[in-house]
PDB file of N, CA and C in Angstrom:
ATOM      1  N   UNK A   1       7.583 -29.017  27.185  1.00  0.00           N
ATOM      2  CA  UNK A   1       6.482 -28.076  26.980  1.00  0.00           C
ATOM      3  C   UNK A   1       6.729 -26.820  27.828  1.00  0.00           C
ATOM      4  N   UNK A   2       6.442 -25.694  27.164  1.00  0.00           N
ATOM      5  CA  UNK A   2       6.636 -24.439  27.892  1.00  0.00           C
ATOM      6  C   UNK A   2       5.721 -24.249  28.596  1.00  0.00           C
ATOM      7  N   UNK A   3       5.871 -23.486  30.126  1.00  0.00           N
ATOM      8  CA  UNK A   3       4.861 -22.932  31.447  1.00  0.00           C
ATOM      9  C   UNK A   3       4.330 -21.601  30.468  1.00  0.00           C
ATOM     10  N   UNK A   4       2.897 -21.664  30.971  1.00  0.00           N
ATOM     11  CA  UNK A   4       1.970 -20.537  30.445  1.00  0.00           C
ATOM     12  C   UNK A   4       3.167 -19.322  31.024  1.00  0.00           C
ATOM     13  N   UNK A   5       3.917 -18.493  31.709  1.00  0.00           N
ATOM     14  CA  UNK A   5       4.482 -18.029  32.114  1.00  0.00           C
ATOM     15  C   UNK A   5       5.430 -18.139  30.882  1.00  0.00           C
ATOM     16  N   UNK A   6       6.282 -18.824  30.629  1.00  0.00           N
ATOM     17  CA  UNK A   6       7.272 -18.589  29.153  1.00  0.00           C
ATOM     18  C   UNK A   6       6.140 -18.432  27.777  1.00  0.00           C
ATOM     19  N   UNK A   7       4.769 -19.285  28.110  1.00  0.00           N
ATOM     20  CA  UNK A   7       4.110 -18.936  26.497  1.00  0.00           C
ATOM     21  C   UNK A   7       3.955 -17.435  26.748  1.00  0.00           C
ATOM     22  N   UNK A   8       3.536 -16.986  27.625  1.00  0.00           N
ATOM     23  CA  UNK A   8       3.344 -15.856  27.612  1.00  0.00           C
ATOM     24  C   UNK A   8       4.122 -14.768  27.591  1.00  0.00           C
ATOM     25  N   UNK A   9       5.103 -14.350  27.610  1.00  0.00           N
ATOM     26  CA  UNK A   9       6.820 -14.103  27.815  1.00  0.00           C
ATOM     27  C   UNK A   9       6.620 -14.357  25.477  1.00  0.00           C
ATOM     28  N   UNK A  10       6.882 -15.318  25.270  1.00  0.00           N
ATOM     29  CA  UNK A  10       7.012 -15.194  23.754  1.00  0.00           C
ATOM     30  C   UNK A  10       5.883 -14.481  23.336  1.00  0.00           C
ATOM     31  N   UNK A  11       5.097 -14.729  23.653  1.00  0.00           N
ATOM     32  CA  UNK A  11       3.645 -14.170  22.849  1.00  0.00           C
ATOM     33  C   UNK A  11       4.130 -12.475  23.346  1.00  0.00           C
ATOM     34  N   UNK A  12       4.131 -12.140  24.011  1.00  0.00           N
ATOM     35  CA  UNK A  12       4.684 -10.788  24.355  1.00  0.00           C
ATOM     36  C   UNK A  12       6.015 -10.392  23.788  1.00  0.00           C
ATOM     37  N   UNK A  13       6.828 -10.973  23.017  1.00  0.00           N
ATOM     38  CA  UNK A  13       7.829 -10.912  22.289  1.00  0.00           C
ATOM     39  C   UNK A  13       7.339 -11.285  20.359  1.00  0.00           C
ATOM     40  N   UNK A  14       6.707 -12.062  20.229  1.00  0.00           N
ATOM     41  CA  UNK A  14       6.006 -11.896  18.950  1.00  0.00           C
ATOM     42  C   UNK A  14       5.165 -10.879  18.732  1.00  0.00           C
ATOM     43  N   UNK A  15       4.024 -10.486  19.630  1.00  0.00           N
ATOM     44  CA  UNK A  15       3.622  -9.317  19.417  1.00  0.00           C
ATOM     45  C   UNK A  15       4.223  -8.035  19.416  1.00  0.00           C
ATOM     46  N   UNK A  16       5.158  -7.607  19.685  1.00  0.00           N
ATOM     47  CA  UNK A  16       5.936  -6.697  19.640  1.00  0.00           C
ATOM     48  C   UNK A  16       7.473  -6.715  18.614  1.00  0.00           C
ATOM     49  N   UNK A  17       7.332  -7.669  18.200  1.00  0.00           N
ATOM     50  CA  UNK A  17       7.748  -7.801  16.517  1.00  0.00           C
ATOM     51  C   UNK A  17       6.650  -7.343  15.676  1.00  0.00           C
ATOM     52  N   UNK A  18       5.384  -7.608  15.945  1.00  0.00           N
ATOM     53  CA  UNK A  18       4.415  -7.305  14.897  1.00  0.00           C
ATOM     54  C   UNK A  18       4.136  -5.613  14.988  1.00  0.00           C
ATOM     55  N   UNK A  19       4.197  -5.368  16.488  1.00  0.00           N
ATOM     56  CA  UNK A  19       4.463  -4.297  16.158  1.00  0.00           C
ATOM     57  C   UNK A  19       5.146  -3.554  16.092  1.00  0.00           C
ATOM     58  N   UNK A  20       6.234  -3.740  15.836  1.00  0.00           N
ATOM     59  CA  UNK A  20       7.429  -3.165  15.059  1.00  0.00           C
ATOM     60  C   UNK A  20       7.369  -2.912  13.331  1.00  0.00           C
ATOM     61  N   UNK A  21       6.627  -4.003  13.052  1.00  0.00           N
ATOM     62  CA  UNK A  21       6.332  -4.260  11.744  1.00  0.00           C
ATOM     63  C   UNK A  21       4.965  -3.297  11.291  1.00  0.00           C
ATOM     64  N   UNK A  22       4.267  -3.645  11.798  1.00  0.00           N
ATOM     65  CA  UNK A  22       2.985  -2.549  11.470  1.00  0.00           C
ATOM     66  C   UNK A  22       3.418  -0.723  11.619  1.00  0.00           C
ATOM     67  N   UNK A  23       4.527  -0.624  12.458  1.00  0.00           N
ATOM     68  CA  UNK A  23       5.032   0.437  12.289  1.00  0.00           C
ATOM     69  C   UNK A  23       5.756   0.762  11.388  1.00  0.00           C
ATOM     70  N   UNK A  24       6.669   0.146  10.747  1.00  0.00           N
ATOM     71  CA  UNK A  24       7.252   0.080   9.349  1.00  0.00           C
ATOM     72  C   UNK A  24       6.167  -0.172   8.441  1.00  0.00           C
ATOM     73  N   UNK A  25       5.191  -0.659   8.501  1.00  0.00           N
ATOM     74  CA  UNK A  25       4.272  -0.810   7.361  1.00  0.00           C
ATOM     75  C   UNK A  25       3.548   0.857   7.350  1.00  0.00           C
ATOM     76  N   UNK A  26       3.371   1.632   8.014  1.00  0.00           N
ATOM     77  CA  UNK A  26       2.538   2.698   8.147  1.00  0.00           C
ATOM     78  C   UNK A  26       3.724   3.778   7.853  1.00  0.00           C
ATOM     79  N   UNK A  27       4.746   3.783   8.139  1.00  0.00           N
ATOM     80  CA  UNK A  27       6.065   4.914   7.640  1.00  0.00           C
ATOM     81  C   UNK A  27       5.949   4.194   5.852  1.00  0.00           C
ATOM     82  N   UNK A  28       6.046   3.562   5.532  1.00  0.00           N
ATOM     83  CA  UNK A  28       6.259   2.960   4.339  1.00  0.00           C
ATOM     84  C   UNK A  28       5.046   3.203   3.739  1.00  0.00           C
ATOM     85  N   UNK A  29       3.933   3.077   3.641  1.00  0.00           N
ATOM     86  CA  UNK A  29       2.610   3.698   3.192  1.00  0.00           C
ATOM     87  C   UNK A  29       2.628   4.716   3.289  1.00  0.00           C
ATOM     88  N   UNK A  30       2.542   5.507   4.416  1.00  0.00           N
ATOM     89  CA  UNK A  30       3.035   7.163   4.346  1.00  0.00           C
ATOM     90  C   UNK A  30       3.921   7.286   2.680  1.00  0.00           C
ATOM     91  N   UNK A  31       5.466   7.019   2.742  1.00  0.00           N
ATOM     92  CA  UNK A  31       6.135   7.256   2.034  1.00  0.00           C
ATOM     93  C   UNK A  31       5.650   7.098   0.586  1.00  0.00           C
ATOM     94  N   UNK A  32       4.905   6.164   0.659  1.00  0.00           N
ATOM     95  CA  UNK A  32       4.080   6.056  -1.011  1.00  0.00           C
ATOM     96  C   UNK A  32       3.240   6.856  -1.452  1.00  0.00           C
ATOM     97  N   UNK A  33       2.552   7.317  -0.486  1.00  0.00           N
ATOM     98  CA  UNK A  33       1.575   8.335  -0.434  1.00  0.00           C
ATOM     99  C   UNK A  33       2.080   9.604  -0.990  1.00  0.00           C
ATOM    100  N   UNK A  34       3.095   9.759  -0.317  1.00  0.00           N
ATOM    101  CA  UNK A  34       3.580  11.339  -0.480  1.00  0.00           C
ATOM    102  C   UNK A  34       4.644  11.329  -1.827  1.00  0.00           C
ATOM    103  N   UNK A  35       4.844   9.955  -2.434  1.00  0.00           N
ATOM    104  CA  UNK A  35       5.076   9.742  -3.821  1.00  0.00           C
ATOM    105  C   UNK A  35       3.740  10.491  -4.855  1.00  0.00           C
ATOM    106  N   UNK A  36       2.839   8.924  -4.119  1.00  0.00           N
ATOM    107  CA  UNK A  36       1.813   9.671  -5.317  1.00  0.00           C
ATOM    108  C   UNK A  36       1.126  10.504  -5.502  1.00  0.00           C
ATOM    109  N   UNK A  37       1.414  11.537  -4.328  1.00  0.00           N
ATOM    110  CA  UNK A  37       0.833  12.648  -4.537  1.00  0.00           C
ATOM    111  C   UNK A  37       1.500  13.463  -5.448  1.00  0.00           C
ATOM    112  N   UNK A  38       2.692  13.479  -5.318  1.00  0.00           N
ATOM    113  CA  UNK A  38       3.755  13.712  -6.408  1.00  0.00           C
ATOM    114  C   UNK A  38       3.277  13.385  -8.232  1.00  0.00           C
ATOM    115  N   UNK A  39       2.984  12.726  -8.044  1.00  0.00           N
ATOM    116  CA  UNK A  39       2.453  11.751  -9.373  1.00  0.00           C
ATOM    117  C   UNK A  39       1.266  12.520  -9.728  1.00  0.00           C
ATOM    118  N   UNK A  40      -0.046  12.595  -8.626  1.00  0.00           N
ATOM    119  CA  UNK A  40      -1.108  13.194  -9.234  1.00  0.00           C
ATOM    120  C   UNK A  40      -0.688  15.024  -9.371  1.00  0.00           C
ATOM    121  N   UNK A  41      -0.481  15.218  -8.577  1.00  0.00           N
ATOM    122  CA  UNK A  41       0.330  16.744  -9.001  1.00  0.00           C
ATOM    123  C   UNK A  41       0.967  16.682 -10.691  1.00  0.00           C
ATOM    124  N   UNK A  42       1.965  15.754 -11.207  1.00  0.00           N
ATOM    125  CA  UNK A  42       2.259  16.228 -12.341  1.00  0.00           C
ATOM    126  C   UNK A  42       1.190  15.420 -13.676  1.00  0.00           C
ATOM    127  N   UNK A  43       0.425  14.860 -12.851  1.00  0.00           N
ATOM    128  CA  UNK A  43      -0.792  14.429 -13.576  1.00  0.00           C
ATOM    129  C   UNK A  43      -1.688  15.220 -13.847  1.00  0.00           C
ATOM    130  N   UNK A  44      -1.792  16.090 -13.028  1.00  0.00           N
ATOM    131  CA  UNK A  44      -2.880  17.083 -12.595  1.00  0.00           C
ATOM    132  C   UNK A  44      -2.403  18.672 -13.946  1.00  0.00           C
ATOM    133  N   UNK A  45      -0.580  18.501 -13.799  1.00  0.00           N
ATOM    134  CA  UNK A  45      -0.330  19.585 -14.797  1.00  0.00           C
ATOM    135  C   UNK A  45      -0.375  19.343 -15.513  1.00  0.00           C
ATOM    136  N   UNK A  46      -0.460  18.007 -16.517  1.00  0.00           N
ATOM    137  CA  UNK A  46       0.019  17.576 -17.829  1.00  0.00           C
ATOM    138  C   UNK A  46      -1.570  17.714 -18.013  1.00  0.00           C
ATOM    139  N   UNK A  47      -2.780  17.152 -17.504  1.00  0.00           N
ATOM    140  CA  UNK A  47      -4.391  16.777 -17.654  1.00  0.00           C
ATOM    141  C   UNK A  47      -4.110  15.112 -18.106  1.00  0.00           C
ATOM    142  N   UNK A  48      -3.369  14.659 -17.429  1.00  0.00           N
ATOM    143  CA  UNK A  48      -3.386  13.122 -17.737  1.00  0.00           C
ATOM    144  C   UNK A  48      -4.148  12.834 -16.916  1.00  0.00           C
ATOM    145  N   UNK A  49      -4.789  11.175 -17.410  1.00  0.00           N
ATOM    146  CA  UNK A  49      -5.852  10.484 -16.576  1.00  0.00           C
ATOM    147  C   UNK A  49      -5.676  10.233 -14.942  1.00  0.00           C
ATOM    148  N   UNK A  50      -6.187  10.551 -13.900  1.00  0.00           N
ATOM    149  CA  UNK A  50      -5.869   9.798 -13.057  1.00  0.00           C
ATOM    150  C   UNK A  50      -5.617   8.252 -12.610  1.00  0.00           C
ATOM    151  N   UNK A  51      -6.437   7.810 -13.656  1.00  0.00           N
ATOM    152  CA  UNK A  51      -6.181   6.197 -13.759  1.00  0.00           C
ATOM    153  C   UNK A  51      -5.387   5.467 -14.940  1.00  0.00           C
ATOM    154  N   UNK A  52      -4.586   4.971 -14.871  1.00  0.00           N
ATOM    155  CA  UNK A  52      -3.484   4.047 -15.713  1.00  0.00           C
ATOM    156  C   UNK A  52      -4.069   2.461 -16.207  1.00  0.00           C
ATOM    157  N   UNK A  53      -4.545   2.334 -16.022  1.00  0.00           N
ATOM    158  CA  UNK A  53      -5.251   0.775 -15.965  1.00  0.00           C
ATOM    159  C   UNK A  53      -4.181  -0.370 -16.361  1.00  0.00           C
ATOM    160  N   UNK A  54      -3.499   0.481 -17.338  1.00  0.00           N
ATOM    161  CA  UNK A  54      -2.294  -0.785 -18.185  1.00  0.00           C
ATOM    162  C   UNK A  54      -1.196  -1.052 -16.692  1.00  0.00           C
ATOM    163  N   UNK A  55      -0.579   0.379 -16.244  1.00  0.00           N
ATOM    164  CA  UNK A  55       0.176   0.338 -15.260  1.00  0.00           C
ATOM    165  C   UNK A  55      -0.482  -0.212 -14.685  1.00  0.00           C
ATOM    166  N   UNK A  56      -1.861  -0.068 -13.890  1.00  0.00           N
ATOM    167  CA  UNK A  56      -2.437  -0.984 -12.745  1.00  0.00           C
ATOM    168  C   UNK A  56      -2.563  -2.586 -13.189  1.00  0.00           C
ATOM    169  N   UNK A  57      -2.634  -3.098 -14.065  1.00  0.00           N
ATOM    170  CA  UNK A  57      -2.605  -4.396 -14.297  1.00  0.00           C
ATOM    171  C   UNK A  57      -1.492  -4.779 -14.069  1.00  0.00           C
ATOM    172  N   UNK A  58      -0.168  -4.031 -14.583  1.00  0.00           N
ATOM    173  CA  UNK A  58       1.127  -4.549 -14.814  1.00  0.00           C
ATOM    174  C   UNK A  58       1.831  -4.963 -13.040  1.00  0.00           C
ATOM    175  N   UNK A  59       1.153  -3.493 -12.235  1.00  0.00           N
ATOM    176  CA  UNK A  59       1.523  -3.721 -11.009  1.00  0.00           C
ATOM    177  C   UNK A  59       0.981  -4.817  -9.965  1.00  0.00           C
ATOM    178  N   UNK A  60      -0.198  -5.360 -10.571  1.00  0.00           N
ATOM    179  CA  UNK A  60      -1.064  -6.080  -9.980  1.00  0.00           C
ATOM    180  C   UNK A  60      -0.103  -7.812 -10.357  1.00  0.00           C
ATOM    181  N   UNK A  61       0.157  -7.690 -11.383  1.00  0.00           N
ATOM    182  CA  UNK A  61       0.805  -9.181 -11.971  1.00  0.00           C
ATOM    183  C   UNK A  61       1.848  -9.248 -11.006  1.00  0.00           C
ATOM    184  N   UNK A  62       2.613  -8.086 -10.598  1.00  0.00           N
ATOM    185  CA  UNK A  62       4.181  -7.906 -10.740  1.00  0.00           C
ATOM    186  C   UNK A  62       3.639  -8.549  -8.677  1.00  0.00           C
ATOM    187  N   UNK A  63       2.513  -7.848  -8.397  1.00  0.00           N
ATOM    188  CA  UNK A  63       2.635  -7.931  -6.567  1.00  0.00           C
ATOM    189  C   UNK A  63       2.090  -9.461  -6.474  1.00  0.00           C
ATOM    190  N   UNK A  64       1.222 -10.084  -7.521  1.00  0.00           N
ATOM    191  CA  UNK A  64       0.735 -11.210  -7.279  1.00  0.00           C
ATOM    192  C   UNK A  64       2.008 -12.065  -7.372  1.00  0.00           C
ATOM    193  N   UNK A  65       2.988 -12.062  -8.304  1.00  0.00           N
ATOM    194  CA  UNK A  65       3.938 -12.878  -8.569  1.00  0.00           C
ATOM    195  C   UNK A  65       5.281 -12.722  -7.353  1.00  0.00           C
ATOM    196  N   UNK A  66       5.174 -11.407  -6.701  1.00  0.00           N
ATOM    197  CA  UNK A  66       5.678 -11.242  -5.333  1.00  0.00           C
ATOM    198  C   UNK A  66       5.450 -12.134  -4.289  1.00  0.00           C
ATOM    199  N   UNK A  67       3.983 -11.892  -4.844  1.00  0.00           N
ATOM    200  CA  UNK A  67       3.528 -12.510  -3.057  1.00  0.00           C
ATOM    201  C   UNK A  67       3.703 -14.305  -2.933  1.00  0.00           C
ATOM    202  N   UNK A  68       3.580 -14.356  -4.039  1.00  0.00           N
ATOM    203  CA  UNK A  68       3.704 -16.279  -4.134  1.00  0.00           C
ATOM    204  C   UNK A  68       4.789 -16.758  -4.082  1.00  0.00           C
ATOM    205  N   UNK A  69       6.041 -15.608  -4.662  1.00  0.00           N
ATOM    206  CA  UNK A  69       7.284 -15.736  -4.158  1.00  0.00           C
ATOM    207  C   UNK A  69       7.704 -15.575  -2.256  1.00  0.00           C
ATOM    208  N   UNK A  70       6.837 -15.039  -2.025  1.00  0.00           N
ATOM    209  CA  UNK A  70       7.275 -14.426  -0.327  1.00  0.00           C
ATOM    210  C   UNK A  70       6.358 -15.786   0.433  1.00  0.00           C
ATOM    211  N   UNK A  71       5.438 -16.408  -0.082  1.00  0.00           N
ATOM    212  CA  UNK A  71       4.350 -17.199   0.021  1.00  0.00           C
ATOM    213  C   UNK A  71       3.313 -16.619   0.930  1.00  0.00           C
ATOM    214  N   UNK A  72       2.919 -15.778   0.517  1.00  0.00           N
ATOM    215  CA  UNK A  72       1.542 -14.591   1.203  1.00  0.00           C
ATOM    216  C   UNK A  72       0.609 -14.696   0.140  1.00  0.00           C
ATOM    217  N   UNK A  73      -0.882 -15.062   0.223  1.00  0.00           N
ATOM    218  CA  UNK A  73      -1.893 -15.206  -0.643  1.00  0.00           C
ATOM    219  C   UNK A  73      -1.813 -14.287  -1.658  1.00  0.00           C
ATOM    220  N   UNK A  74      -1.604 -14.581  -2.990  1.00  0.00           N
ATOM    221  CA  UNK A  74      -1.888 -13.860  -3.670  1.00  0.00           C
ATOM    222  C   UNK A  74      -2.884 -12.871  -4.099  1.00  0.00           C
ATOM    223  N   UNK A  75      -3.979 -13.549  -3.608  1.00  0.00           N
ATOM    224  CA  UNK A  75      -5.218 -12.842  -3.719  1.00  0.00           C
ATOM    225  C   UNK A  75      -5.341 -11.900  -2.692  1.00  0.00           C
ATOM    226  N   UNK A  76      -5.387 -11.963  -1.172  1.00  0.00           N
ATOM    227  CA  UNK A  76      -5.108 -11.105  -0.256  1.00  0.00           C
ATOM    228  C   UNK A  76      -4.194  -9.911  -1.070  1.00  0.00           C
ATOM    229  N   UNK A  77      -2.505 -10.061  -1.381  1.00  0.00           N
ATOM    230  CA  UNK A  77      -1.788  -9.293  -1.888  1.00  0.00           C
ATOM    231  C   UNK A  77      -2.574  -7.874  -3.248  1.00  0.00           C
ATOM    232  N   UNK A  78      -3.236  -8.761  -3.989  1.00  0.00           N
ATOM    233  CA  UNK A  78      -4.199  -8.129  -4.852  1.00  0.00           C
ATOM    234  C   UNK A  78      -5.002  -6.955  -4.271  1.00  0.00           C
ATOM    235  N   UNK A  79      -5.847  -7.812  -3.366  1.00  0.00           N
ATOM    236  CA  UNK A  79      -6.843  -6.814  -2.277  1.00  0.00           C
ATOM    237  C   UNK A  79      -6.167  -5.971  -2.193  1.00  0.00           C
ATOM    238  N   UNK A  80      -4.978  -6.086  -1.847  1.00  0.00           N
ATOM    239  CA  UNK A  80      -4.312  -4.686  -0.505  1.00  0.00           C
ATOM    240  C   UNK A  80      -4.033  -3.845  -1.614  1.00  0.00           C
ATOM    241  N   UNK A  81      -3.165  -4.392  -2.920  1.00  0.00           N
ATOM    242  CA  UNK A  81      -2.792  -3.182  -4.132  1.00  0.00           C
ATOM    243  C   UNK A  81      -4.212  -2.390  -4.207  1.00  0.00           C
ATOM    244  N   UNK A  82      -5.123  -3.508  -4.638  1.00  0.00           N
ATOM    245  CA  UNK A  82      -6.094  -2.543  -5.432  1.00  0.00           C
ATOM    246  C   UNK A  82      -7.108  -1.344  -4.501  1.00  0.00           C
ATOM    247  N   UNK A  83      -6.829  -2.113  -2.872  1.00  0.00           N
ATOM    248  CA  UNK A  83      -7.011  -0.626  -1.954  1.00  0.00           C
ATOM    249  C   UNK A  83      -6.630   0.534  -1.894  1.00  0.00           C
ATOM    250  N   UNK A  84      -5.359   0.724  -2.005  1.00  0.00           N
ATOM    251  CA  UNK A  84      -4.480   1.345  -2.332  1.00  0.00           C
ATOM    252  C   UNK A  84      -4.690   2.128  -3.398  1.00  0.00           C
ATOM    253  N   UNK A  85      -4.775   1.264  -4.718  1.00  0.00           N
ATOM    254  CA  UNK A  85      -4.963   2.280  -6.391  1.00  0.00           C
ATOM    255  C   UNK A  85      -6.035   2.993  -6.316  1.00  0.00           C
ATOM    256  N   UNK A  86      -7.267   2.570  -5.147  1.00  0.00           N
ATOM    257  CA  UNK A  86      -8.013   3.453  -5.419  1.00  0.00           C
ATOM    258  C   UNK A  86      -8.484   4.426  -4.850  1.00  0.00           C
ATOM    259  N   UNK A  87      -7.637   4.558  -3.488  1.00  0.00           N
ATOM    260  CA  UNK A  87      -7.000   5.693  -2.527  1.00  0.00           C
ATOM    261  C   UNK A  87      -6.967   6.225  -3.424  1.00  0.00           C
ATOM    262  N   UNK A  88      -5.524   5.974  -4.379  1.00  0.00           N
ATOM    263  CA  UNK A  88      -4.357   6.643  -5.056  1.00  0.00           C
ATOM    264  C   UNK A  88      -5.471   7.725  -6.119  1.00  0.00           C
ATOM    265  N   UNK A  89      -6.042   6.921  -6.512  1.00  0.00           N
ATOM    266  CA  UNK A  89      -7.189   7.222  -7.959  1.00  0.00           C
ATOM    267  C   UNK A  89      -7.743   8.561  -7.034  1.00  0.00           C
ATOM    268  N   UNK A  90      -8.598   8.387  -6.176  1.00  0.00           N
ATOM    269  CA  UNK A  90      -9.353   9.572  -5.546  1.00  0.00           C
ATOM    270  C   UNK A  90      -8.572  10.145  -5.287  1.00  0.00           C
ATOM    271  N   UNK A  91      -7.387  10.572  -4.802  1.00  0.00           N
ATOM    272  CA  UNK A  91      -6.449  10.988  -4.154  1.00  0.00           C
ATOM    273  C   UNK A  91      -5.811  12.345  -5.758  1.00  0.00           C
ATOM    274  N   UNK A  92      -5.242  11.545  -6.878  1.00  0.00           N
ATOM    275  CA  UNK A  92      -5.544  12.287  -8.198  1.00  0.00           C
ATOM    276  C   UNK A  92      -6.412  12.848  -8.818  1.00  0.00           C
ATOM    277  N   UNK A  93      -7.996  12.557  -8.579  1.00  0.00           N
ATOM    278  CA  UNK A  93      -8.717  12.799  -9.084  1.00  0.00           C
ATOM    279  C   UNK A  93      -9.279  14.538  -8.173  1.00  0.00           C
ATOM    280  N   UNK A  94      -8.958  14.506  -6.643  1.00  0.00           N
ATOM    281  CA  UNK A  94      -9.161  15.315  -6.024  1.00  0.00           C
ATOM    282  C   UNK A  94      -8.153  15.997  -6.192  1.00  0.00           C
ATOM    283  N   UNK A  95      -6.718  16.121  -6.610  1.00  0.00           N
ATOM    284  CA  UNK A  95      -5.649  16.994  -6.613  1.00  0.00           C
ATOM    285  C   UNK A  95      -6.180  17.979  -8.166  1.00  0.00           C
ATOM    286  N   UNK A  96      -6.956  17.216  -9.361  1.00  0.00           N
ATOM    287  CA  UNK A  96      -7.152  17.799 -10.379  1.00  0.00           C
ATOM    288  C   UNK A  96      -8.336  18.325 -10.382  1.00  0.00           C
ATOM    289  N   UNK A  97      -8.948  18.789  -9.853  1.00  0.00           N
ATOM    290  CA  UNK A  97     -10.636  19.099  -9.174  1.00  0.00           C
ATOM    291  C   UNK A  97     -10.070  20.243  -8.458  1.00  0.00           C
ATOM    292  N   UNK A  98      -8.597  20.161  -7.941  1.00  0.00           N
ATOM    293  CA  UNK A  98      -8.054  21.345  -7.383  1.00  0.00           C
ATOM    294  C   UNK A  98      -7.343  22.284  -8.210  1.00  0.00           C
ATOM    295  N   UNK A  99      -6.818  21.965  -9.259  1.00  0.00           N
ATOM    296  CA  UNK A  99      -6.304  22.317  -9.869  1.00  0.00           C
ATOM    297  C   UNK A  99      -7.039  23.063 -11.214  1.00  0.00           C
ATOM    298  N   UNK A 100      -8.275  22.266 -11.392  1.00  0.00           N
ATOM    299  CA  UNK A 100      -9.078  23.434 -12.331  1.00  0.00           C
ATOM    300  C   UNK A 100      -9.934  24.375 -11.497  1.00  0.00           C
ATOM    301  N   UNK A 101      -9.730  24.467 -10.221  1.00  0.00           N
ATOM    302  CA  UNK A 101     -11.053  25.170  -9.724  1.00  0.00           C
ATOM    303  C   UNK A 101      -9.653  26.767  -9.744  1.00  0.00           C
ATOM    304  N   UNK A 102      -8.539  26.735  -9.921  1.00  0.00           N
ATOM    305  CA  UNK A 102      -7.312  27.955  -9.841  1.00  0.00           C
ATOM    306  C   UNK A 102      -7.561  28.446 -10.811  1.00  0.00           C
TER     307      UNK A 102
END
């Protein structure tokens, strides 16, 4: 059995994997972001919908069938997409609100 002194020593080494990881998770969200802003921009020129629903289902199957592969709740996995789509959604919907007010 490990001395509170080594648990503590790992626990201070797992947490700092995590956050290593939460830092890659936030550069990597960034990076999507500044995708889909990309996206609502040529959404915004064409007057396409901000919302896809077919794509959002398709992506929703594709992260659920991820996550059960990685073995991370699927449903959790769901949550986090559909947080996200609807960032993404306001996020388009405000780029084209900008774009007719020019």
């Amino acid at each position: 059995m490990a001395s509170s002194e080594e648990a503590l020593e790992q626990l201070q080494k797992l947490r700092l994997s995590i956050d290593n990881i939460d830092n890659a998770l936030i550069h990597i969200l960034a990076e999507r972001f500044r995708l889909t802003q990309s996206v609502g921009e040529l959404k915004a020129t064409y007057n396409l919908p901000a919302a896809d629903p077919q794509r959002e289902a398709k992506q929703i199957a594709r992260l659920r069938e991820m996550a059960q592969s990685a073995r991370l709740n699927p449903d959790f996995a769901e949550k986090f997409l559909n947080f996200i789509i609807t960032e993404v959604i306001q996020h388009h919907k405000a780029i084209a609100e900008q774009k007719d007010q020019r």
